[in-house]
PDB file of N, CA and C in Angstrom:
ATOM      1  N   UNK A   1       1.274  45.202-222.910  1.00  0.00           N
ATOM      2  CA  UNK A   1       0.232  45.880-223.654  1.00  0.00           C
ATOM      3  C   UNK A   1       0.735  46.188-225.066  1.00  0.00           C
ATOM      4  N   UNK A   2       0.185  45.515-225.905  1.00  0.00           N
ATOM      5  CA  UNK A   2       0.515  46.173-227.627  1.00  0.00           C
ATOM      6  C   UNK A   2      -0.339  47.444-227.944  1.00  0.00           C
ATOM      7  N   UNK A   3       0.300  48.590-227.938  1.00  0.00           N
ATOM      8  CA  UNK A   3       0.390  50.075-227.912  1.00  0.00           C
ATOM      9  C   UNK A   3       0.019  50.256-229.570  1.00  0.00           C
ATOM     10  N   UNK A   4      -0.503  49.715-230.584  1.00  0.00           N
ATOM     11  CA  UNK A   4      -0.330  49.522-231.917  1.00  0.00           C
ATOM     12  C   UNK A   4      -2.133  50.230-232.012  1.00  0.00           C
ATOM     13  N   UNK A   5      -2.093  51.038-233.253  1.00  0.00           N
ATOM     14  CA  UNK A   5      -3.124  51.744-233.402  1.00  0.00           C
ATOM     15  C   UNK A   5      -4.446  50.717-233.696  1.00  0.00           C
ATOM     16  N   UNK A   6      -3.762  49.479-234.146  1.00  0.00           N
ATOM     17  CA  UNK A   6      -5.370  48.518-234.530  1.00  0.00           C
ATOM     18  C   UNK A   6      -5.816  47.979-233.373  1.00  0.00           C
ATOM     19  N   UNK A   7      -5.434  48.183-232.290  1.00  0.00           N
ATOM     20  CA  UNK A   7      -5.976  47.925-230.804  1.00  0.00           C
ATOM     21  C   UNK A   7      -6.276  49.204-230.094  1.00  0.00           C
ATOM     22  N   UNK A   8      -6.811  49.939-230.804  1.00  0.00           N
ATOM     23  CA  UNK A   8      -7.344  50.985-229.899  1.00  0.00           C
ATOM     24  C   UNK A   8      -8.695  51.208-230.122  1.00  0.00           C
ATOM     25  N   UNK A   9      -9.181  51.387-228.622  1.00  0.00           N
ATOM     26  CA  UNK A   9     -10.535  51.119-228.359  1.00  0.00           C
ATOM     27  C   UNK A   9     -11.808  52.456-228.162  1.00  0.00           C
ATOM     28  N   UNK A  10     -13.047  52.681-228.436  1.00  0.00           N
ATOM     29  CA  UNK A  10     -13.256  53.711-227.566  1.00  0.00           C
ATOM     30  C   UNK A  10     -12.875  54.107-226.027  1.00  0.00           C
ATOM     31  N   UNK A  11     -12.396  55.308-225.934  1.00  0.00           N
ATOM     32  CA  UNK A  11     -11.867  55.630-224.194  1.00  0.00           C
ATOM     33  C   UNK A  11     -10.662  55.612-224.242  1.00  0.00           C
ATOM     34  N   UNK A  12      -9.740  55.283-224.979  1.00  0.00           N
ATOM     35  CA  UNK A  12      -7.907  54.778-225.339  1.00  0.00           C
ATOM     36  C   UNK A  12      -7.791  56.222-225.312  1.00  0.00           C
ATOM     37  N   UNK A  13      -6.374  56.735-225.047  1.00  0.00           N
ATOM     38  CA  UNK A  13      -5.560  58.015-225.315  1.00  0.00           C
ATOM     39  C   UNK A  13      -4.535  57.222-226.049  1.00  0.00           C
ATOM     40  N   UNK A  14      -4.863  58.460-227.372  1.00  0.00           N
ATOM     41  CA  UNK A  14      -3.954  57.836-228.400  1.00  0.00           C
ATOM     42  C   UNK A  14      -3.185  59.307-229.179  1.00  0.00           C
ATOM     43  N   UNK A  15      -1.845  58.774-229.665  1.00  0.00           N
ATOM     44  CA  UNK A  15      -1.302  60.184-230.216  1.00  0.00           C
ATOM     45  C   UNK A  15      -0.920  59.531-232.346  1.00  0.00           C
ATOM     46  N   UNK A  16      -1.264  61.104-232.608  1.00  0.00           N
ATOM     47  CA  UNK A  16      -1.279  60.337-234.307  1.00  0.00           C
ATOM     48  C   UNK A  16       0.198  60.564-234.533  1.00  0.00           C
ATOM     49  N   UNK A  17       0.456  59.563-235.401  1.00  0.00           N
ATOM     50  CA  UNK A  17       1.387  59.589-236.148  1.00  0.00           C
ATOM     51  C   UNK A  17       1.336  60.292-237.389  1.00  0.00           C
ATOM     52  N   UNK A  18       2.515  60.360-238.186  1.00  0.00           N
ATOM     53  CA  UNK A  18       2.670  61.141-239.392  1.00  0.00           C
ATOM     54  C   UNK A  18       2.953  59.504-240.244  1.00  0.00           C
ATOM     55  N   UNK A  19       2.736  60.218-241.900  1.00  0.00           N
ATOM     56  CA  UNK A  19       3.067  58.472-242.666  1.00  0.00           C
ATOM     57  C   UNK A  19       4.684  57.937-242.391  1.00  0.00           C
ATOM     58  N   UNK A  20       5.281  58.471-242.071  1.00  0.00           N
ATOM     59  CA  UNK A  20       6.207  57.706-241.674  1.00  0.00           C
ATOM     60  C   UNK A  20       6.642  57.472-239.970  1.00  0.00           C
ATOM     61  N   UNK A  21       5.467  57.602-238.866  1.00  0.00           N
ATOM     62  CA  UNK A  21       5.571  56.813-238.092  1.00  0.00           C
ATOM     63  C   UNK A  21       6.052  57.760-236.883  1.00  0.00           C
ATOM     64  N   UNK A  22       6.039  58.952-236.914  1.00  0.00           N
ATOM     65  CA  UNK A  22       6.680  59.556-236.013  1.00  0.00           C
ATOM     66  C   UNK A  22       6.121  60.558-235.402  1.00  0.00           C
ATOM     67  N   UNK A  23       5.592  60.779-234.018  1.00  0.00           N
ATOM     68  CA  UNK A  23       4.713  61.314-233.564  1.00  0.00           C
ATOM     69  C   UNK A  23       4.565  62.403-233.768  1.00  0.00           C
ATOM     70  N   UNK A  24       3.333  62.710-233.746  1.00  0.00           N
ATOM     71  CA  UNK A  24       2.874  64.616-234.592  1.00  0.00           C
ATOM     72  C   UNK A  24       2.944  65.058-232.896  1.00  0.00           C
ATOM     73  N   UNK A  25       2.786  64.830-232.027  1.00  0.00           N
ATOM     74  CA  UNK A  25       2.103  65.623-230.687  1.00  0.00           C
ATOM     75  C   UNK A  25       0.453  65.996-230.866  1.00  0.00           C
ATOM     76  N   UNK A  26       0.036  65.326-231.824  1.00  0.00           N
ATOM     77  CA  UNK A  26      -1.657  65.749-231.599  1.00  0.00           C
ATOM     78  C   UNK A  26      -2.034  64.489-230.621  1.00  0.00           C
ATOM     79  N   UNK A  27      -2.849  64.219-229.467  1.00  0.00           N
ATOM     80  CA  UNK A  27      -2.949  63.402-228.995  1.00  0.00           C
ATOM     81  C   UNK A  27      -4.685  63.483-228.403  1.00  0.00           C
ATOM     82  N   UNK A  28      -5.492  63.025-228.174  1.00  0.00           N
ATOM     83  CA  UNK A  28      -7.085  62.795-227.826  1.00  0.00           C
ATOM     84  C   UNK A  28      -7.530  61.710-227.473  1.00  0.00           C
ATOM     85  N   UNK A  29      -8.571  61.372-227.407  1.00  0.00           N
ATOM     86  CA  UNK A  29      -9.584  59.981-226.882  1.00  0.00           C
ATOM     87  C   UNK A  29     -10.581  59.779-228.047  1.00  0.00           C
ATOM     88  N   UNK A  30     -10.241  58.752-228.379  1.00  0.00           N
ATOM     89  CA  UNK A  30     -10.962  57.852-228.932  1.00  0.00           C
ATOM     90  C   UNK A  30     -12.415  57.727-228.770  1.00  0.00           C
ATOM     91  N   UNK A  31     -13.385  58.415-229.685  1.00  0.00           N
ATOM     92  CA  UNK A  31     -14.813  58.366-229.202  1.00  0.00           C
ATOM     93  C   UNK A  31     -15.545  57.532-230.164  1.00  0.00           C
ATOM     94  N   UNK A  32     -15.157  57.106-231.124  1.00  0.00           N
ATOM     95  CA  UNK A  32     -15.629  56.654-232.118  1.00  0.00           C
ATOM     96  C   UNK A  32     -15.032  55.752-232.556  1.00  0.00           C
ATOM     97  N   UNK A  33     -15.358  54.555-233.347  1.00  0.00           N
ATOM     98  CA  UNK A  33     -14.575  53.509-234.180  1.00  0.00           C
ATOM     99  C   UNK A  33     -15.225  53.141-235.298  1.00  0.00           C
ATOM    100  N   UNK A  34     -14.506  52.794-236.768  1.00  0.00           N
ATOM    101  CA  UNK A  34     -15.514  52.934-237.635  1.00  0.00           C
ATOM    102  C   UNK A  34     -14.766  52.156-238.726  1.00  0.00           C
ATOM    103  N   UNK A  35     -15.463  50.511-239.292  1.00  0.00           N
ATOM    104  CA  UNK A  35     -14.854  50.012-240.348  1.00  0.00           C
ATOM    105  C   UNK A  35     -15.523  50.518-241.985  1.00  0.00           C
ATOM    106  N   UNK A  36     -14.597  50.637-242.930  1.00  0.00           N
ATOM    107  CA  UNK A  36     -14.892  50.913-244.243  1.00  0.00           C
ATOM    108  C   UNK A  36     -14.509  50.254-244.949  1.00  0.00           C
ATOM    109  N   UNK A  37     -15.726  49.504-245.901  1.00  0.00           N
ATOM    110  CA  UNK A  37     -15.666  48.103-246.674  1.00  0.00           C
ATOM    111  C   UNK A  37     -15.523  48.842-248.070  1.00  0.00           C
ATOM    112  N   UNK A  38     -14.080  48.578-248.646  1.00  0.00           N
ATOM    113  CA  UNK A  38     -13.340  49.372-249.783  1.00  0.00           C
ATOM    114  C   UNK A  38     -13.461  48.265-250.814  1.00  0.00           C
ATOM    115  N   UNK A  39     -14.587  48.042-251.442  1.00  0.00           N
ATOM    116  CA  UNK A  39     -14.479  46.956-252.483  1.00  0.00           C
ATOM    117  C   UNK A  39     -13.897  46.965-253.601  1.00  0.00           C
ATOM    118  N   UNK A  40     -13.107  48.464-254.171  1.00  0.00           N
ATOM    119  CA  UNK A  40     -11.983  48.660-254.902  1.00  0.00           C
ATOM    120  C   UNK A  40     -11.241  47.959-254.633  1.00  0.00           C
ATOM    121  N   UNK A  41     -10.443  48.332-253.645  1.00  0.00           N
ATOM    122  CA  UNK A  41      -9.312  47.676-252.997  1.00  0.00           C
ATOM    123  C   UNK A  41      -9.352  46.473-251.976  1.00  0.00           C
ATOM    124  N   UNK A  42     -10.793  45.945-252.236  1.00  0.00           N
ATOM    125  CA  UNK A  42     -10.971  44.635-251.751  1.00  0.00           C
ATOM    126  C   UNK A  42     -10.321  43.989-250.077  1.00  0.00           C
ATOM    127  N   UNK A  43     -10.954  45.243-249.316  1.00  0.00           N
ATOM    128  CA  UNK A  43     -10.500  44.731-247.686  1.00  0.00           C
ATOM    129  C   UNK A  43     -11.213  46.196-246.864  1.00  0.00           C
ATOM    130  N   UNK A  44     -10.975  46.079-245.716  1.00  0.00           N
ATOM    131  CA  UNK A  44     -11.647  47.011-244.812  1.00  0.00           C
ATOM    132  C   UNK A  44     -10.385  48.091-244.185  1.00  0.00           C
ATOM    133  N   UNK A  45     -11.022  49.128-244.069  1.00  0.00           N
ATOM    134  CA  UNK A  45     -10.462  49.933-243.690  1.00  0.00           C
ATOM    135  C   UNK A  45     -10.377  50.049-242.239  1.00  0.00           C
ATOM    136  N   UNK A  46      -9.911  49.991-240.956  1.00  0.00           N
ATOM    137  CA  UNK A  46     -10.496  50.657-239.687  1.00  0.00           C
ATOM    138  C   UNK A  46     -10.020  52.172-240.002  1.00  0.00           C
ATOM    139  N   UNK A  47     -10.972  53.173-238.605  1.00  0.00           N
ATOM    140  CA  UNK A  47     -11.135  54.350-238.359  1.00  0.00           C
ATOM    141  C   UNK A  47     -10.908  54.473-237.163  1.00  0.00           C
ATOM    142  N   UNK A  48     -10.614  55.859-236.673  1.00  0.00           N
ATOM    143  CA  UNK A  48     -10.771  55.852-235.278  1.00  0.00           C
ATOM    144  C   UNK A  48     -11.102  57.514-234.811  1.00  0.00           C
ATOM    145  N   UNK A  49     -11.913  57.996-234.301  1.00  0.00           N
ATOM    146  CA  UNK A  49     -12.324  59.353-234.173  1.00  0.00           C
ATOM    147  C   UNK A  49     -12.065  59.862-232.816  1.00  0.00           C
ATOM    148  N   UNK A  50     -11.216  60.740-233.160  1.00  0.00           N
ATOM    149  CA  UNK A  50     -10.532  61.472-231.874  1.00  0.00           C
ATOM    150  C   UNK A  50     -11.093  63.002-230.965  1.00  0.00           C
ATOM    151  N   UNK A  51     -10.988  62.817-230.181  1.00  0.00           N
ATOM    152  CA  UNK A  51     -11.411  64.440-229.796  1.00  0.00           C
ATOM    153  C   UNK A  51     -10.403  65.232-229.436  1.00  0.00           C
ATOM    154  N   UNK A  52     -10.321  66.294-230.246  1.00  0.00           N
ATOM    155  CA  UNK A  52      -9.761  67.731-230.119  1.00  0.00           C
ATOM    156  C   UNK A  52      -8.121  67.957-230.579  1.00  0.00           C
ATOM    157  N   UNK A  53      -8.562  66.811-232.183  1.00  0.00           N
ATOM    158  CA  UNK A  53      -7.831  66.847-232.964  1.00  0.00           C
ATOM    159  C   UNK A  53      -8.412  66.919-234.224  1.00  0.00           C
ATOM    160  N   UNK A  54      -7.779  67.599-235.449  1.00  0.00           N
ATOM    161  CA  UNK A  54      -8.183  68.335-236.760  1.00  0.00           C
ATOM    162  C   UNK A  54      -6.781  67.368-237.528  1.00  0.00           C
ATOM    163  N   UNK A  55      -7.325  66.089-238.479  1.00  0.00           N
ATOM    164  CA  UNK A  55      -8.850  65.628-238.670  1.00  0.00           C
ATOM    165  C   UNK A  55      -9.317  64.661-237.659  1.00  0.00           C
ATOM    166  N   UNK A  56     -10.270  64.731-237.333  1.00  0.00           N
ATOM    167  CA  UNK A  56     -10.954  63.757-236.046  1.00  0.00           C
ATOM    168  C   UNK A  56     -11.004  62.255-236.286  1.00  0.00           C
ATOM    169  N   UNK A  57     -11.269  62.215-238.013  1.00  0.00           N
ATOM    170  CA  UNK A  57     -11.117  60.818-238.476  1.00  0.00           C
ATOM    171  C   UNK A  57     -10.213  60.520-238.477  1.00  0.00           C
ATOM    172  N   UNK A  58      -9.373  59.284-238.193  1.00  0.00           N
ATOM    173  CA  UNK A  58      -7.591  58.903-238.600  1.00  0.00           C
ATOM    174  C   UNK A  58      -7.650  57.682-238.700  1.00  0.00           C
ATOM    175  N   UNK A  59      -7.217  56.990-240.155  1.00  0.00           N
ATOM    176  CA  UNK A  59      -6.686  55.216-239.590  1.00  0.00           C
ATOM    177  C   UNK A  59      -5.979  54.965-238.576  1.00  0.00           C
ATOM    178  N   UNK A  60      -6.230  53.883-238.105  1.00  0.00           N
ATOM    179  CA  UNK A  60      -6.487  52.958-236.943  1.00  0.00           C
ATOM    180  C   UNK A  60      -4.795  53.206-237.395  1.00  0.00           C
ATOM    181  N   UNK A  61      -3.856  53.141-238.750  1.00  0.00           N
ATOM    182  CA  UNK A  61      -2.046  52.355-238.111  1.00  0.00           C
ATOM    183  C   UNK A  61      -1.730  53.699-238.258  1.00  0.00           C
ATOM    184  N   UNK A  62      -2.234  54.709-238.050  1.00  0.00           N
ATOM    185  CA  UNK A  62      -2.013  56.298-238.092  1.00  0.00           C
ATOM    186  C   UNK A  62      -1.825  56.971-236.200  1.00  0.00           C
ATOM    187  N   UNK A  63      -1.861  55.765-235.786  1.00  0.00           N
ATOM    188  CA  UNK A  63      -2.204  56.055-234.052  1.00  0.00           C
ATOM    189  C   UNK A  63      -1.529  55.308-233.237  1.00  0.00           C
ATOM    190  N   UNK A  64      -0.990  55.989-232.024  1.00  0.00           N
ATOM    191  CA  UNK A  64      -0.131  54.900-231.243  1.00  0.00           C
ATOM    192  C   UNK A  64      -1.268  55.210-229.617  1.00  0.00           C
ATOM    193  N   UNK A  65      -1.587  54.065-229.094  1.00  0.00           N
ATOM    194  CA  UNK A  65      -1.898  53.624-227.654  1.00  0.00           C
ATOM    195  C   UNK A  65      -0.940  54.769-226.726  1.00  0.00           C
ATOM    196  N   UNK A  66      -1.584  55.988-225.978  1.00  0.00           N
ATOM    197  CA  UNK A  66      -0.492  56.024-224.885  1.00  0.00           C
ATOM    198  C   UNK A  66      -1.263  55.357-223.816  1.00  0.00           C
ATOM    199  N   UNK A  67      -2.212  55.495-223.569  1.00  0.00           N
ATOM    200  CA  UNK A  67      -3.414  55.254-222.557  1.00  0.00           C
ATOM    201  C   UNK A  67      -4.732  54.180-222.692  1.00  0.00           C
ATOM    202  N   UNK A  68      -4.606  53.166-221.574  1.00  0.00           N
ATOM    203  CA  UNK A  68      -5.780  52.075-221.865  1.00  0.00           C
ATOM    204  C   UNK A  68      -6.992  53.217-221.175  1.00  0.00           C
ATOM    205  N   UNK A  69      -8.472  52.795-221.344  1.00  0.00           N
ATOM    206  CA  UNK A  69      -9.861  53.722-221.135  1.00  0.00           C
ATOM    207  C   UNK A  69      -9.814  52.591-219.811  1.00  0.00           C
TER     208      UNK A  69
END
């Protein structure tokens, strides 16, 4: 199983990372998924919306897989 935040799905238990990669202990389910077309920066963003974590929004390489849904 690749545990990598751009494979996480609605229903996944996932825990966020900090920017350099190292787990915060905030951890939730995935209720939401959400791409953002950044035509500044010319590519898409993924999202991923968590429950009963502050902020609920988080990029998708901001997240590690503990749990398949």
């Amino acid at each position: 199983m690749n545990n990598h935040g751009s494979h996480a799905k609605v229903g996944d238990l996932v825990e966020i990372l900090n920017s350099i990669g190292d787990a915060t202990g905030m951890t939730g389910i995935v209720y939401k998924e959400e791409v953002v077309d950044t035509p500044l920066l010319e590519r898409l963003i993924e999202y991923v919306y968590i429950t009963g974590c502050y902020p609920h929004r988080v990029r998708k390489n901001f997240v590690i897989i503990l749990s398949r849904a």
